[in-house]
PDB file of N, CA and C in Angstrom:
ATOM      1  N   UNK A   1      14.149  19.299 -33.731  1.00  0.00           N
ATOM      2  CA  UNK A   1      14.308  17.930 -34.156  1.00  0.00           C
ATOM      3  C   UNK A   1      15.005  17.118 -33.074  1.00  0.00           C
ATOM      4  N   UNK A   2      16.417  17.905 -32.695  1.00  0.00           N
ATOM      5  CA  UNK A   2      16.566  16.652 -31.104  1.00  0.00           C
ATOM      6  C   UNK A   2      15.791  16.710 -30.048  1.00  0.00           C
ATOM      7  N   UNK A   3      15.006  17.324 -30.173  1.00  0.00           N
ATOM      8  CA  UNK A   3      13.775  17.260 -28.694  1.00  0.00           C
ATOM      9  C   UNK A   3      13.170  16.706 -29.300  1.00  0.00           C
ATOM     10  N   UNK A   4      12.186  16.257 -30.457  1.00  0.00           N
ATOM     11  CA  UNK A   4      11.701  15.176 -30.633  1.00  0.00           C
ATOM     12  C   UNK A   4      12.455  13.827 -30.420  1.00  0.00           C
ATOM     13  N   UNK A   5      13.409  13.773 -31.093  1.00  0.00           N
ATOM     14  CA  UNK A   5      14.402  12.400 -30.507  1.00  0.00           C
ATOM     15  C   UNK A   5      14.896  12.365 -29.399  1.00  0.00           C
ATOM     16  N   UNK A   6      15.059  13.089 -28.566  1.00  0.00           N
ATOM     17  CA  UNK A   6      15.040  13.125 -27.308  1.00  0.00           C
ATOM     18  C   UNK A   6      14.458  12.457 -26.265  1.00  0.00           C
ATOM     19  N   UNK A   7      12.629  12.914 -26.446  1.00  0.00           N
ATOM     20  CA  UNK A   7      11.623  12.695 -26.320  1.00  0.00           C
ATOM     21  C   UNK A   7      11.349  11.707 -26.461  1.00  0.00           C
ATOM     22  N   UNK A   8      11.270  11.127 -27.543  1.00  0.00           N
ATOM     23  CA  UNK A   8      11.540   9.648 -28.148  1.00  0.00           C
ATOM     24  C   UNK A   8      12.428   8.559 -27.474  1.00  0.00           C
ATOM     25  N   UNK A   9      13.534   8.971 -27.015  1.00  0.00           N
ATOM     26  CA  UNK A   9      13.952   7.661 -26.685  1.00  0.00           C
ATOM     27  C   UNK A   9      13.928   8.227 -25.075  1.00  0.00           C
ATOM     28  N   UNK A  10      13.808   9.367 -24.268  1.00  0.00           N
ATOM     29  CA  UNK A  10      13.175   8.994 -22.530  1.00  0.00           C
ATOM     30  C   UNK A  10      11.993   8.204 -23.039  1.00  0.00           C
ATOM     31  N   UNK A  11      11.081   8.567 -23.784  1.00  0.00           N
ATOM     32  CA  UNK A  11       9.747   7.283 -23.684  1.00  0.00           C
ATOM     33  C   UNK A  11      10.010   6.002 -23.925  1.00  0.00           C
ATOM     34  N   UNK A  12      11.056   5.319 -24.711  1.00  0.00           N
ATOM     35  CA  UNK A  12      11.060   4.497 -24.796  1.00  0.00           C
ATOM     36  C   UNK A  12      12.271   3.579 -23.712  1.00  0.00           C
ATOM     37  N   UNK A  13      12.884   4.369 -23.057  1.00  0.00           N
ATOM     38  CA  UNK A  13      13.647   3.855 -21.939  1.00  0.00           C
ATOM     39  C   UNK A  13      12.275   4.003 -21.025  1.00  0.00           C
ATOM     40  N   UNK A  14      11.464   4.892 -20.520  1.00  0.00           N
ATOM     41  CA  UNK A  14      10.392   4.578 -19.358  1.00  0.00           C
ATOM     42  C   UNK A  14       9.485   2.938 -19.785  1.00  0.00           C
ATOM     43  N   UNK A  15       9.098   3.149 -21.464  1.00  0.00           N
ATOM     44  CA  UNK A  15       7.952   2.017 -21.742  1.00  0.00           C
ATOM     45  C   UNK A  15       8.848   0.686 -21.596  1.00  0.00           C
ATOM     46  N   UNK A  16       9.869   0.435 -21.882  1.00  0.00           N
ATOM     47  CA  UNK A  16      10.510  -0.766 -22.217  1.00  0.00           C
ATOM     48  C   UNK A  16      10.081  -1.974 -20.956  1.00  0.00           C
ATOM     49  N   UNK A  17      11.054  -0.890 -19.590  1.00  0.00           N
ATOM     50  CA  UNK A  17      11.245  -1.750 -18.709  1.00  0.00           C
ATOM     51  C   UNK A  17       9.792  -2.059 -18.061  1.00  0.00           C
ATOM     52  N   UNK A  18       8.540  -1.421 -18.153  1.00  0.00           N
ATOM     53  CA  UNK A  18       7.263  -1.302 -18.128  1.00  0.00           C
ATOM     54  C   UNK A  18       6.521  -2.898 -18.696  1.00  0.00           C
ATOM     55  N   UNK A  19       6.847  -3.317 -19.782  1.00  0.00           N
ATOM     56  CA  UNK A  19       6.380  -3.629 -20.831  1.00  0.00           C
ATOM     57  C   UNK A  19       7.208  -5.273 -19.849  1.00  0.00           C
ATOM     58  N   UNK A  20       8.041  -5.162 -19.340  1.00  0.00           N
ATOM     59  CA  UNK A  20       8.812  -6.303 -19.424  1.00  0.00           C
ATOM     60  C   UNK A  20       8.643  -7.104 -17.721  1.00  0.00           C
ATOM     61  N   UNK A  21       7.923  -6.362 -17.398  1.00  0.00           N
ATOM     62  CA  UNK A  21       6.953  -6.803 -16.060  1.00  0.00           C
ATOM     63  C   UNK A  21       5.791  -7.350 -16.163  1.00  0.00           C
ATOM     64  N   UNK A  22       4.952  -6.506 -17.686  1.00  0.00           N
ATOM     65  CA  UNK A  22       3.727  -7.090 -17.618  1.00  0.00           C
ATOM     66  C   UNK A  22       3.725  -8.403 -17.245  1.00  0.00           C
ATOM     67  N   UNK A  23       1.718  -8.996 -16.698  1.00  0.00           N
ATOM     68  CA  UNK A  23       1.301  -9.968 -16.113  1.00  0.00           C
ATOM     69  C   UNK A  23       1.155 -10.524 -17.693  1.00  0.00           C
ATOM     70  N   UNK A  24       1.892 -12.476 -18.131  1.00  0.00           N
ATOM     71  CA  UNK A  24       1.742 -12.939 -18.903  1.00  0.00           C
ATOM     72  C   UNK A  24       0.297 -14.087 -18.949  1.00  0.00           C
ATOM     73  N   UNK A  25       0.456 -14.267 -17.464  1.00  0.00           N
ATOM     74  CA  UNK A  25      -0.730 -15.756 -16.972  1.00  0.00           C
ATOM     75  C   UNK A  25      -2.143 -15.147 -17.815  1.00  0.00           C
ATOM     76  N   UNK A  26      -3.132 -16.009 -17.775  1.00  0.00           N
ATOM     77  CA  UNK A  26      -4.081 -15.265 -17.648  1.00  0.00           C
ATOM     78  C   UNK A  26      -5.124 -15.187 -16.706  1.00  0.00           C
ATOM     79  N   UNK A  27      -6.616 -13.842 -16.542  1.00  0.00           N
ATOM     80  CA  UNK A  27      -7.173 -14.522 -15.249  1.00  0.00           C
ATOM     81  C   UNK A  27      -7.098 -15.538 -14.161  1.00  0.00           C
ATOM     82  N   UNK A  28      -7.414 -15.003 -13.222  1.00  0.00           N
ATOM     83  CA  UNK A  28      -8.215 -16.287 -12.714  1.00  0.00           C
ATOM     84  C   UNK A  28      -9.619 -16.533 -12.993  1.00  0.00           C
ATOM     85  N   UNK A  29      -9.899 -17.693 -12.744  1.00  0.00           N
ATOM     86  CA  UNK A  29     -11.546 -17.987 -13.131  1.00  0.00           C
ATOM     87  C   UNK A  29     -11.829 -17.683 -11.876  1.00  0.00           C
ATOM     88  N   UNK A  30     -13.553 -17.430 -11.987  1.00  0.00           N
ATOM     89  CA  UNK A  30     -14.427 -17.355 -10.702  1.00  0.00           C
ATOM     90  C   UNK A  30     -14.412 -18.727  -9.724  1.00  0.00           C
ATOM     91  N   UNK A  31     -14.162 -19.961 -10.487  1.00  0.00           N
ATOM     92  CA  UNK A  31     -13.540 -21.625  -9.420  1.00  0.00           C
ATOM     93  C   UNK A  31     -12.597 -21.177  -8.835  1.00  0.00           C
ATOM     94  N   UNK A  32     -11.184 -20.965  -9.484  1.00  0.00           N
ATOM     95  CA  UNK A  32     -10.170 -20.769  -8.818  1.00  0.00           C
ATOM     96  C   UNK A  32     -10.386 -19.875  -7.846  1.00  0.00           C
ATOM     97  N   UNK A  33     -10.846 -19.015  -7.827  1.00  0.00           N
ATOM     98  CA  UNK A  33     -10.931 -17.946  -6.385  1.00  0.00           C
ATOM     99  C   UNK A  33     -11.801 -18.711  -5.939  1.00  0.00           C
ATOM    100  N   UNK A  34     -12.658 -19.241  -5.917  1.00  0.00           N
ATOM    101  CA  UNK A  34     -13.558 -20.277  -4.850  1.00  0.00           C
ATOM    102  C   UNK A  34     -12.786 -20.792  -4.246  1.00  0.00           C
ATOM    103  N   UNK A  35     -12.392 -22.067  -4.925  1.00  0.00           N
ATOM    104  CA  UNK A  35     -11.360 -22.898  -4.684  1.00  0.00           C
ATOM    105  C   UNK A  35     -10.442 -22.620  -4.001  1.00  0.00           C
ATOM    106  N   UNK A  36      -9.347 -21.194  -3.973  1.00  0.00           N
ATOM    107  CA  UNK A  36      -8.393 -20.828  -3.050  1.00  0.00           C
ATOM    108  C   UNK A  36      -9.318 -19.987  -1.692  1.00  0.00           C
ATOM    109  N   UNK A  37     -10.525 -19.572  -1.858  1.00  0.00           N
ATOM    110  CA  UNK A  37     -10.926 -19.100  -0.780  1.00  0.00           C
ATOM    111  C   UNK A  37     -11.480 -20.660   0.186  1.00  0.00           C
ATOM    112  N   UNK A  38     -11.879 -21.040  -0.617  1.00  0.00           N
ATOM    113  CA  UNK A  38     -11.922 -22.542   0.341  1.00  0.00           C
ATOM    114  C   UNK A  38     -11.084 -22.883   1.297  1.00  0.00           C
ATOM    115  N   UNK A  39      -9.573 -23.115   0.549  1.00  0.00           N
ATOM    116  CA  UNK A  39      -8.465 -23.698   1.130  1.00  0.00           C
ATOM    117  C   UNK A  39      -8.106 -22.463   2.321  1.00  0.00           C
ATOM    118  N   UNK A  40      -8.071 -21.144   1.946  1.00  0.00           N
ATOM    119  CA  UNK A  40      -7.786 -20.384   3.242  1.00  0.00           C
ATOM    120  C   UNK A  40      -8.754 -20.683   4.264  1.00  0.00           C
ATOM    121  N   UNK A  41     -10.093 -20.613   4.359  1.00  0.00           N
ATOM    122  CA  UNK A  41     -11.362 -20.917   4.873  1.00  0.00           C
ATOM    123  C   UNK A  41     -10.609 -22.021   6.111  1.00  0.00           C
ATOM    124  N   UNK A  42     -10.207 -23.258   5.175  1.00  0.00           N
ATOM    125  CA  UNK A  42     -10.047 -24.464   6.342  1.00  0.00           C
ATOM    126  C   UNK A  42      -8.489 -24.416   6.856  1.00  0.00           C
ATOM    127  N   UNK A  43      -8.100 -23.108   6.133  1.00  0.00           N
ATOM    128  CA  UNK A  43      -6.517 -22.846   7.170  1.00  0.00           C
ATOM    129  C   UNK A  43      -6.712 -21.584   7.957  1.00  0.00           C
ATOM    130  N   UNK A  44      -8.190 -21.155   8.383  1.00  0.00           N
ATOM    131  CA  UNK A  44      -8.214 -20.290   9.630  1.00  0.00           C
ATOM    132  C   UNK A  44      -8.599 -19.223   9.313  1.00  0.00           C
ATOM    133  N   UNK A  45      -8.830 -18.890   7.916  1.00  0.00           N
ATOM    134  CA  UNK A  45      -9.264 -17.560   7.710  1.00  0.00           C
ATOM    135  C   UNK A  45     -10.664 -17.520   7.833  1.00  0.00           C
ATOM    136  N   UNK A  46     -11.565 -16.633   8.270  1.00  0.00           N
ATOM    137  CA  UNK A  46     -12.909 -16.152   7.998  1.00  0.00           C
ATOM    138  C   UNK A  46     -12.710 -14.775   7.760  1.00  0.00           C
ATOM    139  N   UNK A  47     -13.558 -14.400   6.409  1.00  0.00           N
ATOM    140  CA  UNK A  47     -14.212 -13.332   5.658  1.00  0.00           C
ATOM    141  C   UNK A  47     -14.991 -12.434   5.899  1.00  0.00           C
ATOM    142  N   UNK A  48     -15.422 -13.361   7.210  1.00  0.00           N
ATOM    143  CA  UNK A  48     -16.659 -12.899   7.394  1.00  0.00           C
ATOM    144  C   UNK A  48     -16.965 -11.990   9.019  1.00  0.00           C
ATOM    145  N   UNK A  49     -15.183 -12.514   9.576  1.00  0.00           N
ATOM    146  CA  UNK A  49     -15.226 -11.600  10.811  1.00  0.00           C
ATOM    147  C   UNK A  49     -15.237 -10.658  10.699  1.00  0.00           C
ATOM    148  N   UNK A  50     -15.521  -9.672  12.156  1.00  0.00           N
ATOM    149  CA  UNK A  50     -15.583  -8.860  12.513  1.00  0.00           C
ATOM    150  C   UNK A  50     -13.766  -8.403  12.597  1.00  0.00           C
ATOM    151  N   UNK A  51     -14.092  -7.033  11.728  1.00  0.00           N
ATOM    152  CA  UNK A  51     -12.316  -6.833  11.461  1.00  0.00           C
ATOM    153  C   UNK A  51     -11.796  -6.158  12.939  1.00  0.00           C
ATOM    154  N   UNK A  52     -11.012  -5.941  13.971  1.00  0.00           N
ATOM    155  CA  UNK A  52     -10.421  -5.388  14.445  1.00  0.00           C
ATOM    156  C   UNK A  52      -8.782  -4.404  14.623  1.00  0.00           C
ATOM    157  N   UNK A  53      -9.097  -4.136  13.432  1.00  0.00           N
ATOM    158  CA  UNK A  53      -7.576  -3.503  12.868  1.00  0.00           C
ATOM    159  C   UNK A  53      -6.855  -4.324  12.690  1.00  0.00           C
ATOM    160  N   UNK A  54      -6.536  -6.117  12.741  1.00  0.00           N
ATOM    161  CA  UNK A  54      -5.742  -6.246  12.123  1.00  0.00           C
ATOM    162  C   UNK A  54      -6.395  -7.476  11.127  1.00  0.00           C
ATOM    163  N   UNK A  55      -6.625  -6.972  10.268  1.00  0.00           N
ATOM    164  CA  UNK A  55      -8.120  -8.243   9.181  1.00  0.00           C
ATOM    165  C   UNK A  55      -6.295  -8.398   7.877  1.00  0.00           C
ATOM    166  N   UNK A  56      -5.483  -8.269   7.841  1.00  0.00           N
ATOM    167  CA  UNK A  56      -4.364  -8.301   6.903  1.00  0.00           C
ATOM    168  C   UNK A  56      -4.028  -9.939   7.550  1.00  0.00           C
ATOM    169  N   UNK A  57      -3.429  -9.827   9.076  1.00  0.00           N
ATOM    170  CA  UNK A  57      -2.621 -10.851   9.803  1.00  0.00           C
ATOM    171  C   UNK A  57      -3.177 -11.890   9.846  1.00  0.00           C
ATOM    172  N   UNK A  58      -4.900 -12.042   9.965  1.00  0.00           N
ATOM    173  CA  UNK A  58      -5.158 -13.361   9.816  1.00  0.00           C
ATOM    174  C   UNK A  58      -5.222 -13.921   8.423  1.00  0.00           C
ATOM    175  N   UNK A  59      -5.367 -13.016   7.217  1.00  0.00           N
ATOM    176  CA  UNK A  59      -4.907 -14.078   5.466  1.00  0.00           C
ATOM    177  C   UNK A  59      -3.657 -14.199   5.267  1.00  0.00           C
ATOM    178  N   UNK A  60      -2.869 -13.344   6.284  1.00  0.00           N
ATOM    179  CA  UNK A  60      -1.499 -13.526   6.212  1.00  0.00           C
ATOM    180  C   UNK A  60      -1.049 -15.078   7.128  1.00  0.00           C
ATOM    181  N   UNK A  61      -1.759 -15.167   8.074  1.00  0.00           N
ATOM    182  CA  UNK A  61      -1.685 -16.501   8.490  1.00  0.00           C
ATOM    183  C   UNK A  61      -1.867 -17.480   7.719  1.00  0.00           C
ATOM    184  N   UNK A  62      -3.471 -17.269   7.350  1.00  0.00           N
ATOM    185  CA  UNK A  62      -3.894 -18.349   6.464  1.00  0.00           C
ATOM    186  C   UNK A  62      -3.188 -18.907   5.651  1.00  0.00           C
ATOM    187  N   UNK A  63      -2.493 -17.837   4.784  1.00  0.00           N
ATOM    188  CA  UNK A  63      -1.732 -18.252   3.583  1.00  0.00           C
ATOM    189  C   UNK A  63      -0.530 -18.485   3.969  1.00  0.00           C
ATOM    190  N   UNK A  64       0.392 -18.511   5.053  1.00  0.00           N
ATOM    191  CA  UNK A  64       1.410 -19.188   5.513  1.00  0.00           C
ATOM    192  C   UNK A  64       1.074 -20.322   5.653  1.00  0.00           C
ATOM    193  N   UNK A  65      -0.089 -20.741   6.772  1.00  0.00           N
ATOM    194  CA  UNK A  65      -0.227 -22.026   6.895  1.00  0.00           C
ATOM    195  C   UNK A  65      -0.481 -22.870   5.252  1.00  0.00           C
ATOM    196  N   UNK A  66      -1.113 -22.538   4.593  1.00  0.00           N
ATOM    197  CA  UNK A  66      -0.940 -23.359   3.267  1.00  0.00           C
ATOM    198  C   UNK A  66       0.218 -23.383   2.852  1.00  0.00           C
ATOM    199  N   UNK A  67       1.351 -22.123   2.576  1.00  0.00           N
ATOM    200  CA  UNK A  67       2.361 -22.425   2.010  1.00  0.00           C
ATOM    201  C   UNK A  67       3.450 -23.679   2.672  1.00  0.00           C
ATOM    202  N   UNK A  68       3.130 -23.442   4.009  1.00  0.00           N
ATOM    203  CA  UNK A  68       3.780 -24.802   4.931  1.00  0.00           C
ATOM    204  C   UNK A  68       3.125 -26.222   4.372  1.00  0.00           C
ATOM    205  N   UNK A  69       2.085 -26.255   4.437  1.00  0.00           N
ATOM    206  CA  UNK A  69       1.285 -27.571   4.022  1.00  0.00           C
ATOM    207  C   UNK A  69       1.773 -28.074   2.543  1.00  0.00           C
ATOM    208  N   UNK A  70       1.873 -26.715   2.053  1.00  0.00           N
ATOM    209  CA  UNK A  70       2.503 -27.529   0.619  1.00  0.00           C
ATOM    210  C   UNK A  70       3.647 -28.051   0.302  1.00  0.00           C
ATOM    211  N   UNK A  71       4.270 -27.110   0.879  1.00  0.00           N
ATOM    212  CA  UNK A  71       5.984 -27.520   0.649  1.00  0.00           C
ATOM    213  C   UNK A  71       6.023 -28.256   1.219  1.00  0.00           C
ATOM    214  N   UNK A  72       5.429 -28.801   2.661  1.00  0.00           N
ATOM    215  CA  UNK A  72       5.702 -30.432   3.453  1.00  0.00           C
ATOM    216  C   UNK A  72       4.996 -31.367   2.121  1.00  0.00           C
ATOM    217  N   UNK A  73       3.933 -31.468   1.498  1.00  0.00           N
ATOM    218  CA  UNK A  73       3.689 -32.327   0.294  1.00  0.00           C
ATOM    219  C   UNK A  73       4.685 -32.443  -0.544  1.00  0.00           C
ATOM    220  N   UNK A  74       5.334 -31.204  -1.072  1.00  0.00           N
ATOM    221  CA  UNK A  74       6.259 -31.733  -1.747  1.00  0.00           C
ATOM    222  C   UNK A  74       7.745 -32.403  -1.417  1.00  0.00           C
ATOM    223  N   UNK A  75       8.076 -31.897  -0.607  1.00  0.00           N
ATOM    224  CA  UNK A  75       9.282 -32.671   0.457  1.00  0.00           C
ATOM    225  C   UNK A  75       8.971 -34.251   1.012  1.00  0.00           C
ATOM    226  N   UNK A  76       8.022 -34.566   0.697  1.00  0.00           N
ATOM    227  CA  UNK A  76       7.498 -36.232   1.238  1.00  0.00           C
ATOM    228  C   UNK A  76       8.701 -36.775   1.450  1.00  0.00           C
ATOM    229  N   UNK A  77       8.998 -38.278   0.480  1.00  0.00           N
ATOM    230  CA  UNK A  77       9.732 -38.919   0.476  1.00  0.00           C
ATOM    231  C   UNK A  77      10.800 -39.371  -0.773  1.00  0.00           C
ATOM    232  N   UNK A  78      11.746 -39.733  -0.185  1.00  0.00           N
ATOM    233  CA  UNK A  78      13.097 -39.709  -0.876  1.00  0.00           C
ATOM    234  C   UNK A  78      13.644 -38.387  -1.295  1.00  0.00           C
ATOM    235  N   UNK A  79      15.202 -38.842  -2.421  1.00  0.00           N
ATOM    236  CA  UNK A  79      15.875 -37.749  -2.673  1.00  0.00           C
ATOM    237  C   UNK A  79      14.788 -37.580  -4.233  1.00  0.00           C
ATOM    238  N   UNK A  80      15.242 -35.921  -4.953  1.00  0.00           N
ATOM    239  CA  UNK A  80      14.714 -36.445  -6.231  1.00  0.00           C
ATOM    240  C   UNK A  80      15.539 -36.999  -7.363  1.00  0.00           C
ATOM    241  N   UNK A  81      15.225 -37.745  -8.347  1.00  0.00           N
ATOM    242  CA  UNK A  81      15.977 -38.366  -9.711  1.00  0.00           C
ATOM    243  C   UNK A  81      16.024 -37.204 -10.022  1.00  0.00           C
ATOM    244  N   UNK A  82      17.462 -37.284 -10.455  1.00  0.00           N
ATOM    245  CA  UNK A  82      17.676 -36.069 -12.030  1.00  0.00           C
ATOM    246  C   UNK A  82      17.854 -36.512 -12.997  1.00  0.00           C
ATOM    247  N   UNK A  83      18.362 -37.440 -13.210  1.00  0.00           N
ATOM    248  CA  UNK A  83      18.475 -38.121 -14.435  1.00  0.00           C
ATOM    249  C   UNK A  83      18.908 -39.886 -14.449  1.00  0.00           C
ATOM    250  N   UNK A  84      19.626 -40.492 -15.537  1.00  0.00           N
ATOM    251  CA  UNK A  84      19.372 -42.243 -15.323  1.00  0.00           C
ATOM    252  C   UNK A  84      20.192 -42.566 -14.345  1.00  0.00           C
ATOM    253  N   UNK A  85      20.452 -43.489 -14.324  1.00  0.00           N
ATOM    254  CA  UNK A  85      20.924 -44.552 -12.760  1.00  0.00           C
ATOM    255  C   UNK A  85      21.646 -45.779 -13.673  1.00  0.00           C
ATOM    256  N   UNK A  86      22.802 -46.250 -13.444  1.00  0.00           N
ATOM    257  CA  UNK A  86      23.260 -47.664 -14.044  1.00  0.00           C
ATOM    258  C   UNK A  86      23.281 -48.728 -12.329  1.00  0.00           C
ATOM    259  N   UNK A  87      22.953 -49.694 -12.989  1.00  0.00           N
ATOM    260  CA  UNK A  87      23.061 -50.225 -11.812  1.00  0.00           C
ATOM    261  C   UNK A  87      23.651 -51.738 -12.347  1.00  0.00           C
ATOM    262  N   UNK A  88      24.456 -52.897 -12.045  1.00  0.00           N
ATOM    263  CA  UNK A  88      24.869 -53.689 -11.630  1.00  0.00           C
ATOM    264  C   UNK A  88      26.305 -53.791 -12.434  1.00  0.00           C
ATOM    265  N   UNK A  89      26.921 -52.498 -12.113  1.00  0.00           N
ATOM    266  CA  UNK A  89      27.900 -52.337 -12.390  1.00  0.00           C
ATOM    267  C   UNK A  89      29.642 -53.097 -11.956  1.00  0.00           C
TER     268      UNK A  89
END
């Protein structure tokens, strides 16, 4: 009987922390992978080269250069609002 409860709770200390990683999002659609293969496409990646041992470093480029492009979009201009403003105090 304590090797069943035993048993019982190593499985449920292994499943827990398991369970609490799972992926919540769902899919991607077949657009969205278009769509992001696009955007790597016009940040330098091709699919379609000829690999020379290192076919990782250029989507690893690619996808740096987007992550730069974005975060400069979001950094534009000004500070951001957090909340109201009084003014003619």
């Amino acid at each position: 009987m304590k090797l069943a409860i035993h048993a019982v709770l190593v499985a449920a200390a292994i499943l827990v922390p398991a369970a609490a990683f799972a992926q919540t999002s769902e899919p991607l659609t077949r657009a969205q992978v278009r769509a992001e293969l696009v955007q790597l496409e016009k940040a330098g990646y091709n699919p379609l080269s000829n690999c020379d041992g290192n076919c990782p470093d250029s989507l690893q480029r690619a996808e740096a250069t987007l992550l730069r492009s974005r975060n400069e979009a979001t950094a534009a201009y000004g500070p951001a609002f957090d909340g109201t403003q009084q003014a003619g105090r």
